[in-house]
PDB file of N, CA and C in Angstrom:
ATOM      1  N   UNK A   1       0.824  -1.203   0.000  1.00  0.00           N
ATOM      2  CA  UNK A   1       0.000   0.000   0.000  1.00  0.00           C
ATOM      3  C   UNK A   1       0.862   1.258   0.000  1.00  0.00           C
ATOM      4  N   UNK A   2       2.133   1.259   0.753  1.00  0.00           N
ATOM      5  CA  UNK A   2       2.626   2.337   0.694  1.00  0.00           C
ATOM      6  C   UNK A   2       3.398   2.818  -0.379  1.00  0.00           C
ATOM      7  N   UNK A   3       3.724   1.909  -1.446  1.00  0.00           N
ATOM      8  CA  UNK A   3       4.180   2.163  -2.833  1.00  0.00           C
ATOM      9  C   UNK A   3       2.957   2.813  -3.432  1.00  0.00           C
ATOM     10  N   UNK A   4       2.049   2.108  -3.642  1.00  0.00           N
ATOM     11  CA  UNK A   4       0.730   2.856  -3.953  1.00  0.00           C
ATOM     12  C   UNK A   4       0.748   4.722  -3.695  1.00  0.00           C
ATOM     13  N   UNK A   5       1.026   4.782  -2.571  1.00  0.00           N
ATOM     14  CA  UNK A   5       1.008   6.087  -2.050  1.00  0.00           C
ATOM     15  C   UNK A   5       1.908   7.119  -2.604  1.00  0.00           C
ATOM     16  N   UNK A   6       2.727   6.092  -2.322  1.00  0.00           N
ATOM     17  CA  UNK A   6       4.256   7.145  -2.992  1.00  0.00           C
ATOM     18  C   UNK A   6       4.065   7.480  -4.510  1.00  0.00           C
ATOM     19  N   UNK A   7       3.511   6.052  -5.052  1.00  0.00           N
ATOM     20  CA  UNK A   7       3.289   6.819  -6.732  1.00  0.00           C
ATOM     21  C   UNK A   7       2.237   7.759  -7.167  1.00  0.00           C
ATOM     22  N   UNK A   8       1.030   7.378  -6.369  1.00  0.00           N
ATOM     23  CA  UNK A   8       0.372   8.923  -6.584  1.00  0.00           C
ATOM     24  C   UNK A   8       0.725   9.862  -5.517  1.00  0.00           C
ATOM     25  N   UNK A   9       1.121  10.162  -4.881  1.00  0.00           N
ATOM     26  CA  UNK A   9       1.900  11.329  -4.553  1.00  0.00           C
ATOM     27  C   UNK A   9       2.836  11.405  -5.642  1.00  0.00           C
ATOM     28  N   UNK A  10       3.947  10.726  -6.366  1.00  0.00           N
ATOM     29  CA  UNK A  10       4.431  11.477  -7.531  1.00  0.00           C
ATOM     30  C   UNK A  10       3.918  11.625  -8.643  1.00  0.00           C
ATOM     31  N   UNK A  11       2.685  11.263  -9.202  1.00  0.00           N
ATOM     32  CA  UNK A  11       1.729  11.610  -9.970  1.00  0.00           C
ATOM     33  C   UNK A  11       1.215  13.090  -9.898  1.00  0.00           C
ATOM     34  N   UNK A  12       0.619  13.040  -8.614  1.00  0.00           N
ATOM     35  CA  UNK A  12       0.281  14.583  -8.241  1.00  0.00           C
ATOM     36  C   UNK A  12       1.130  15.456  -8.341  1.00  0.00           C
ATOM     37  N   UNK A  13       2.494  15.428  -8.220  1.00  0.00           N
ATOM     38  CA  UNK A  13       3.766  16.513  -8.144  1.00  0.00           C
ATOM     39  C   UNK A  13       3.680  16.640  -9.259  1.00  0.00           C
ATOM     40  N   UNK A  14       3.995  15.728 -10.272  1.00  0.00           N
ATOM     41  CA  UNK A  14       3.861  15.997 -12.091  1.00  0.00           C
ATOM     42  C   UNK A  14       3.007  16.533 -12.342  1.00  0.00           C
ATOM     43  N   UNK A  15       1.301  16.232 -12.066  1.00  0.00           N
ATOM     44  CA  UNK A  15       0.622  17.303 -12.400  1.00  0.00           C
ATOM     45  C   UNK A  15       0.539  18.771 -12.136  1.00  0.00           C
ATOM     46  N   UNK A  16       1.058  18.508 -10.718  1.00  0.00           N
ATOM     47  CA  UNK A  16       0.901  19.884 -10.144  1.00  0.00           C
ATOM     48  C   UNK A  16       2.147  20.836 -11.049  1.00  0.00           C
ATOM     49  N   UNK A  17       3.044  20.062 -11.219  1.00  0.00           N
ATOM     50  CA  UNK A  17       4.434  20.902 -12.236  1.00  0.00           C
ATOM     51  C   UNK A  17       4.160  21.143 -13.454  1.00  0.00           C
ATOM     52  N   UNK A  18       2.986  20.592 -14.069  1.00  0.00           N
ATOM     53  CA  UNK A  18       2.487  20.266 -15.388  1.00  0.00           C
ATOM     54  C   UNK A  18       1.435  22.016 -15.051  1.00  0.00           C
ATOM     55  N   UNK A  19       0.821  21.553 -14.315  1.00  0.00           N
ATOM     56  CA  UNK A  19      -0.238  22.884 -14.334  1.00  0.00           C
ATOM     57  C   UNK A  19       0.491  24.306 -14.297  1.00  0.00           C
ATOM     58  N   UNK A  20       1.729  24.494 -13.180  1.00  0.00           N
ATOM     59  CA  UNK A  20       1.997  25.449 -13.255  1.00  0.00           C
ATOM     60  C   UNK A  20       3.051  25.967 -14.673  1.00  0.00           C
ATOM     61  N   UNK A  21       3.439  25.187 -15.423  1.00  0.00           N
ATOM     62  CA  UNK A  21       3.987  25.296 -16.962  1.00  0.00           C
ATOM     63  C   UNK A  21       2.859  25.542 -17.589  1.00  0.00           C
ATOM     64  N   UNK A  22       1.927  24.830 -17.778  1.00  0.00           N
ATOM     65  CA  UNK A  22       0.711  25.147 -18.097  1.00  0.00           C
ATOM     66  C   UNK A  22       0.287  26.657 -18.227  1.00  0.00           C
ATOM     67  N   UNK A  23       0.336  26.973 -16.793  1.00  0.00           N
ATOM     68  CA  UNK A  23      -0.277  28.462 -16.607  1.00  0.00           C
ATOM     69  C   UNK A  23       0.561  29.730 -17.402  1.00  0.00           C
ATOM     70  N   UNK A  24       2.043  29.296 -17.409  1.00  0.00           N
ATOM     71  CA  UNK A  24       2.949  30.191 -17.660  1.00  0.00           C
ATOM     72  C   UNK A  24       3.080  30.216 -19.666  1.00  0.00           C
ATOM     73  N   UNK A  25       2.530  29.269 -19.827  1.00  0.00           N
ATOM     74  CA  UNK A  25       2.357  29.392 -21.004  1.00  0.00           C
ATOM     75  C   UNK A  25       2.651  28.425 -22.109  1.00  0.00           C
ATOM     76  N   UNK A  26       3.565  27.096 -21.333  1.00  0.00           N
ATOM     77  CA  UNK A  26       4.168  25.829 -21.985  1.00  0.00           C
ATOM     78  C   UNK A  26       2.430  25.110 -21.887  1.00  0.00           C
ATOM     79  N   UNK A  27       3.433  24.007 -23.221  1.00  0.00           N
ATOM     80  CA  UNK A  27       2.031  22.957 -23.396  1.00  0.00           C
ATOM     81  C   UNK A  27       3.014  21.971 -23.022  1.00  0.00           C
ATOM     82  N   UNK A  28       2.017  21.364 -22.571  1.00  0.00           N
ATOM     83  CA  UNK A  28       2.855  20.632 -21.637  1.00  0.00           C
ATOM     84  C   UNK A  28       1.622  18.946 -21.657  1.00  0.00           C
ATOM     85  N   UNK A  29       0.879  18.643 -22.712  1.00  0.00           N
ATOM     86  CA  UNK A  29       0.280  17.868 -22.845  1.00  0.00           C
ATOM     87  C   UNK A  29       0.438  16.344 -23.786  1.00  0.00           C
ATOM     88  N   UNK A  30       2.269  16.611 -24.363  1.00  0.00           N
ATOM     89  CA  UNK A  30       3.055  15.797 -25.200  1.00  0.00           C
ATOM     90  C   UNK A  30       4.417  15.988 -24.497  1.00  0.00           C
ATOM     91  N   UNK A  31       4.402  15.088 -23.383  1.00  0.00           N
ATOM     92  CA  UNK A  31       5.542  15.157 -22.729  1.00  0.00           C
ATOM     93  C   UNK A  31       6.660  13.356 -23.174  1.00  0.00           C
ATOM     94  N   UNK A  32       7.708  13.563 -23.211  1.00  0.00           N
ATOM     95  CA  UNK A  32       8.405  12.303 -23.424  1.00  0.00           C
ATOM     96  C   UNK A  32       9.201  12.193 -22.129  1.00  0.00           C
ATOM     97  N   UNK A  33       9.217  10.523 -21.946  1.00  0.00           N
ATOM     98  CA  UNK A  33      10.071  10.051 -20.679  1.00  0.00           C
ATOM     99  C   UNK A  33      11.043   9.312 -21.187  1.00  0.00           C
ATOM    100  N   UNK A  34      12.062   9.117 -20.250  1.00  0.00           N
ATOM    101  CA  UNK A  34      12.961   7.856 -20.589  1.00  0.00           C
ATOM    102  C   UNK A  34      12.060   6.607 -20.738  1.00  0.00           C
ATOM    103  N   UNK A  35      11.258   6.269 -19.766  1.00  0.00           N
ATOM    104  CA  UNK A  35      10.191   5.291 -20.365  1.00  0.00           C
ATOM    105  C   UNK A  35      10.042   4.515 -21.475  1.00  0.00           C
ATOM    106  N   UNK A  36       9.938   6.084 -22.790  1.00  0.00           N
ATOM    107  CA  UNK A  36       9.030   6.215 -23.764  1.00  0.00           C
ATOM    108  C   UNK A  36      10.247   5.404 -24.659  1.00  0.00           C
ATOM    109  N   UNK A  37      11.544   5.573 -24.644  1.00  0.00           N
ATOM    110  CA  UNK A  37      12.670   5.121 -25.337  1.00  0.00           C
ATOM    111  C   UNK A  37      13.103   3.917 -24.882  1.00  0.00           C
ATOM    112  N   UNK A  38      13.354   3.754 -23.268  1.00  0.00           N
ATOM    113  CA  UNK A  38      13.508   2.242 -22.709  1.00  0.00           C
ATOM    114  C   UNK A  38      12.699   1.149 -22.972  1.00  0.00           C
ATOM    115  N   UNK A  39      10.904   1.801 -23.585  1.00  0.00           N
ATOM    116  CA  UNK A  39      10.600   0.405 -23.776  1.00  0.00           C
ATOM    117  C   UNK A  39      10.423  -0.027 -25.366  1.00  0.00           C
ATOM    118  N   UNK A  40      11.449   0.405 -25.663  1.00  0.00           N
ATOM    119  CA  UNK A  40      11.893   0.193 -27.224  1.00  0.00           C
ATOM    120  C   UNK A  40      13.347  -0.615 -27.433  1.00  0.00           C
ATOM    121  N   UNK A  41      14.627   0.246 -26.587  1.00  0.00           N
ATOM    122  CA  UNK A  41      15.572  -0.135 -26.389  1.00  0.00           C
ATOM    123  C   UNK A  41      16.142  -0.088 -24.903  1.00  0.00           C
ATOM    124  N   UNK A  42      17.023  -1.288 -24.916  1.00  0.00           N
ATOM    125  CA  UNK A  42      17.994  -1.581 -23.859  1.00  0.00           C
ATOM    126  C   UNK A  42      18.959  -0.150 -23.270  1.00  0.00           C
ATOM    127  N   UNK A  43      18.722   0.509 -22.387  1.00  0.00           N
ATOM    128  CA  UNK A  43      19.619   1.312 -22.220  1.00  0.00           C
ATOM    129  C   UNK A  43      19.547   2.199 -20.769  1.00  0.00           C
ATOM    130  N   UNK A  44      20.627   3.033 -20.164  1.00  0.00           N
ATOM    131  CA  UNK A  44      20.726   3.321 -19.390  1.00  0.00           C
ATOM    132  C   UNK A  44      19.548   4.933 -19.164  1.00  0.00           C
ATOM    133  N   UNK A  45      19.554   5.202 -18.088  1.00  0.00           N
ATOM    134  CA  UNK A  45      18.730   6.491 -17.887  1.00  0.00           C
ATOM    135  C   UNK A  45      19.298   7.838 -18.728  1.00  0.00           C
ATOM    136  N   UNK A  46      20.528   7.576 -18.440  1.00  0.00           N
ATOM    137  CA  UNK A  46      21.538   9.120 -19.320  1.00  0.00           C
ATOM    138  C   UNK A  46      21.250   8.580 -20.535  1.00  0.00           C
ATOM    139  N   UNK A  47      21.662   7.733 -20.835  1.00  0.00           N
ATOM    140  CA  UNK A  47      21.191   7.345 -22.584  1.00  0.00           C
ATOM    141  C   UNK A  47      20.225   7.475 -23.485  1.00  0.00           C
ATOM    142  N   UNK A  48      19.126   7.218 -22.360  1.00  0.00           N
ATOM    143  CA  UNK A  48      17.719   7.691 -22.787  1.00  0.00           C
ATOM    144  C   UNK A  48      17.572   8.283 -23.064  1.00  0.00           C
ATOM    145  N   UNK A  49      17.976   9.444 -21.917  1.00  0.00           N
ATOM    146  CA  UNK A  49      17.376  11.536 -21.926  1.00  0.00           C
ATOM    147  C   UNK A  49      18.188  11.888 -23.267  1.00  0.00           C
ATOM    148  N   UNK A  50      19.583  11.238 -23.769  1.00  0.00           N
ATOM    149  CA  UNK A  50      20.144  11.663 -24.524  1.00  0.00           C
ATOM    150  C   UNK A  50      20.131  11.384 -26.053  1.00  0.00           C
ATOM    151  N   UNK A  51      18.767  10.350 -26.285  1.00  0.00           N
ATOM    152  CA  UNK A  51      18.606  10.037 -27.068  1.00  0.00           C
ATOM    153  C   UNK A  51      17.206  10.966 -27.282  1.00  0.00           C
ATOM    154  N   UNK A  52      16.389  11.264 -26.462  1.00  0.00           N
ATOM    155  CA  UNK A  52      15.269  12.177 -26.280  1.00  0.00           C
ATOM    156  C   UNK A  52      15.813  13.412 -26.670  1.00  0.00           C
ATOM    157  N   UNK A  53      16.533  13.925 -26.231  1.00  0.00           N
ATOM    158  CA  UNK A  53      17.450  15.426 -25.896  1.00  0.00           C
ATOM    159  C   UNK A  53      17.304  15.345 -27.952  1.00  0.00           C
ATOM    160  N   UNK A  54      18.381  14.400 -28.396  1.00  0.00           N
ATOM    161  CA  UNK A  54      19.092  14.890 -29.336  1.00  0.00           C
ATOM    162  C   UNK A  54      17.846  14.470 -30.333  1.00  0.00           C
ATOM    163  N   UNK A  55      17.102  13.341 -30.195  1.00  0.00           N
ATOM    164  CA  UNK A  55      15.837  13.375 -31.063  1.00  0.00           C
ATOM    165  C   UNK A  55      15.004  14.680 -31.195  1.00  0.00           C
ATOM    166  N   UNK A  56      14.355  15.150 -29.789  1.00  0.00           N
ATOM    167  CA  UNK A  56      13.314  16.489 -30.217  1.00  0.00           C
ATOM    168  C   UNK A  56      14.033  18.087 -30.041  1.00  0.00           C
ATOM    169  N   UNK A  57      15.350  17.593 -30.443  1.00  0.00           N
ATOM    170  CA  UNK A  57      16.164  19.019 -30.543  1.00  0.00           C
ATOM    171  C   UNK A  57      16.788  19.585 -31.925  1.00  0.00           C
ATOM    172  N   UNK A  58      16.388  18.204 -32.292  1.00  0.00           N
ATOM    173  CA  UNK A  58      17.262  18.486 -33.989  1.00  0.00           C
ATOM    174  C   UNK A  58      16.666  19.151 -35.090  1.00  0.00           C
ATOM    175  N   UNK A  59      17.582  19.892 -36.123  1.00  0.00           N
ATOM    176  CA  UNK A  59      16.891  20.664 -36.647  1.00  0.00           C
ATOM    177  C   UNK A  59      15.834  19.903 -37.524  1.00  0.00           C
ATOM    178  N   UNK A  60      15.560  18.938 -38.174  1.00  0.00           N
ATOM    179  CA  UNK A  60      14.770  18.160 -38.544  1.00  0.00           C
ATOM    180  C   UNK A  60      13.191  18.258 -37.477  1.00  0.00           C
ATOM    181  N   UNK A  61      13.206  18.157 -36.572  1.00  0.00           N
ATOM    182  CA  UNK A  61      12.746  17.954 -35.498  1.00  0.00           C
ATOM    183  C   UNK A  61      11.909  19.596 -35.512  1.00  0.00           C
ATOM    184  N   UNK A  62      12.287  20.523 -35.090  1.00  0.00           N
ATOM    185  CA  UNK A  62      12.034  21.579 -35.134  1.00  0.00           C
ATOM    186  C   UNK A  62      11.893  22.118 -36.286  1.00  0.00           C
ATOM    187  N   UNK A  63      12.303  21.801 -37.597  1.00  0.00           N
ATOM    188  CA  UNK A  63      11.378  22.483 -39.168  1.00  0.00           C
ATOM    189  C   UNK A  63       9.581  21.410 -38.959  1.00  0.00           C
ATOM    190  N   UNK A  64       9.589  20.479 -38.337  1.00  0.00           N
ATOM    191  CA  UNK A  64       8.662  19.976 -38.526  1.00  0.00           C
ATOM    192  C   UNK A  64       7.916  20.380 -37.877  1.00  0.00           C
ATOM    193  N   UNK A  65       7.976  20.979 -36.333  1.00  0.00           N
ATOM    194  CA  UNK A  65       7.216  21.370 -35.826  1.00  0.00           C
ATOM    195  C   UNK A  65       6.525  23.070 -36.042  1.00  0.00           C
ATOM    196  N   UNK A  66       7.735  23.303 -36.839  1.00  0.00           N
ATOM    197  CA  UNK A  66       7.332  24.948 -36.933  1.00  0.00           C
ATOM    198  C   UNK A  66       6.377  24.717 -38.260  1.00  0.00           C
ATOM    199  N   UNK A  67       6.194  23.940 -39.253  1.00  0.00           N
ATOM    200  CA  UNK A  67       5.872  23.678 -39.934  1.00  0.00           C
ATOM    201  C   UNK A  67       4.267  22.909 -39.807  1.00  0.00           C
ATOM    202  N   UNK A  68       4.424  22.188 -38.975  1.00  0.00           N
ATOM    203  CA  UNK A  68       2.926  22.400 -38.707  1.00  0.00           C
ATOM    204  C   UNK A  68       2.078  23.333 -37.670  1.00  0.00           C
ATOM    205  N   UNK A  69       2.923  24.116 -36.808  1.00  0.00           N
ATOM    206  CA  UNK A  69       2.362  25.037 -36.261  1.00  0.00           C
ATOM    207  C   UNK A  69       1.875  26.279 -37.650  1.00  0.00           C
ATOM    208  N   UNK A  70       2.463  26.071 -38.271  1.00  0.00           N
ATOM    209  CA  UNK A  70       1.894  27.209 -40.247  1.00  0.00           C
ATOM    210  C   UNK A  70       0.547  26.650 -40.421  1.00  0.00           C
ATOM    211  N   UNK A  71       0.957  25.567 -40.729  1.00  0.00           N
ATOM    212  CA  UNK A  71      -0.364  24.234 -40.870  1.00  0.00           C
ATOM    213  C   UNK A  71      -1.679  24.963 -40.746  1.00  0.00           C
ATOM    214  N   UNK A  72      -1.757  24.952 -38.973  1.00  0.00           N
ATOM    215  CA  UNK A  72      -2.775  24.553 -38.583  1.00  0.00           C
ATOM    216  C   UNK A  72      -3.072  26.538 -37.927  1.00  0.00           C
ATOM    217  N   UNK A  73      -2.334  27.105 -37.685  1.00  0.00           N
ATOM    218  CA  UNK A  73      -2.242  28.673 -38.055  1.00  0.00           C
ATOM    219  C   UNK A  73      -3.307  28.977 -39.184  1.00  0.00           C
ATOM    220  N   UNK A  74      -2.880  28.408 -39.948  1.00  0.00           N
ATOM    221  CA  UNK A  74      -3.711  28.814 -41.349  1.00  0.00           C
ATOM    222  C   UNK A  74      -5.548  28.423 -41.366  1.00  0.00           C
ATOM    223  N   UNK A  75      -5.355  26.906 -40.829  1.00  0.00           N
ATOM    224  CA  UNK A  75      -6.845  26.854 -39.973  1.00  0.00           C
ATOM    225  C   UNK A  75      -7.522  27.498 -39.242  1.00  0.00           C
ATOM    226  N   UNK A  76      -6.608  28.095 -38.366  1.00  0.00           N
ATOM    227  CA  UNK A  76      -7.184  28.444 -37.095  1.00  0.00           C
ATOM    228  C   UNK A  76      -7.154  30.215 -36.936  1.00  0.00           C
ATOM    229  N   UNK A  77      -6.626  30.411 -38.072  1.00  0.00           N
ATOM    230  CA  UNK A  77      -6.662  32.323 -38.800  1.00  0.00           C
ATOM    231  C   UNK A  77      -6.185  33.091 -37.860  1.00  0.00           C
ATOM    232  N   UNK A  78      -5.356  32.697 -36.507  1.00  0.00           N
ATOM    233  CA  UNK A  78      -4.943  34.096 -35.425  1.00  0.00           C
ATOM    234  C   UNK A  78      -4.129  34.817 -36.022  1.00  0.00           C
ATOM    235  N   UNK A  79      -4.394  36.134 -35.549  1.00  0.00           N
ATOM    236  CA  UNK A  79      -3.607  37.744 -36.161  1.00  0.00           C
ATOM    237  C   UNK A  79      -2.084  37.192 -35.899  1.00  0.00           C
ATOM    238  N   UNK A  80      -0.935  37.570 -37.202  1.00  0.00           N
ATOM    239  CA  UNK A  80       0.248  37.479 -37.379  1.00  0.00           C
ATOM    240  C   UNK A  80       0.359  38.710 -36.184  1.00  0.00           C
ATOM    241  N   UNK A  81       1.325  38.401 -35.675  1.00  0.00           N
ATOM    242  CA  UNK A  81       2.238  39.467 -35.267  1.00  0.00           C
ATOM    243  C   UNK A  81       3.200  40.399 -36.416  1.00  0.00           C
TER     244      UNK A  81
END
């Protein structure tokens, strides 16, 4: 039972860290874990983040996303700056 506890108590901390990014202006509703890579491949925790890190940092990575943020801009008609 007391594992139980401990994991939603760290459930709640994530949300609660999630909300206040949230508020400040991050989306914060497509989050990646080491998890998300470990249960694909064999590998250590640093390996993970660093395979995460260098996956959603690359410029590949970021033309795609700016690229559909145009996308869907164009749908959604808000005033250009």
């Amino acid at each position: 039972m007391e594992a139980s506890n401990k994991l939603i108590a760290e459930v709640m901390d994530v949300e609660q860290a999630k909300e206040v990014l949230r508020k400040e202006g991050y989306f914060v509703d497509n989050l990646w874990n080491v998890a998300d890579v470990k249960q694909r491949y064999i590998c250590d925790e640093d390996t993970a983040q660093d395979i995460l890190y260098k996956s959603l940092t690359n410029d590949a990575t970021m033309e795609q996303i700016w690229l559909s943020i145009d996308i869907f801009s164009e749908d959604l008609q808000p005033t250009n700056n």
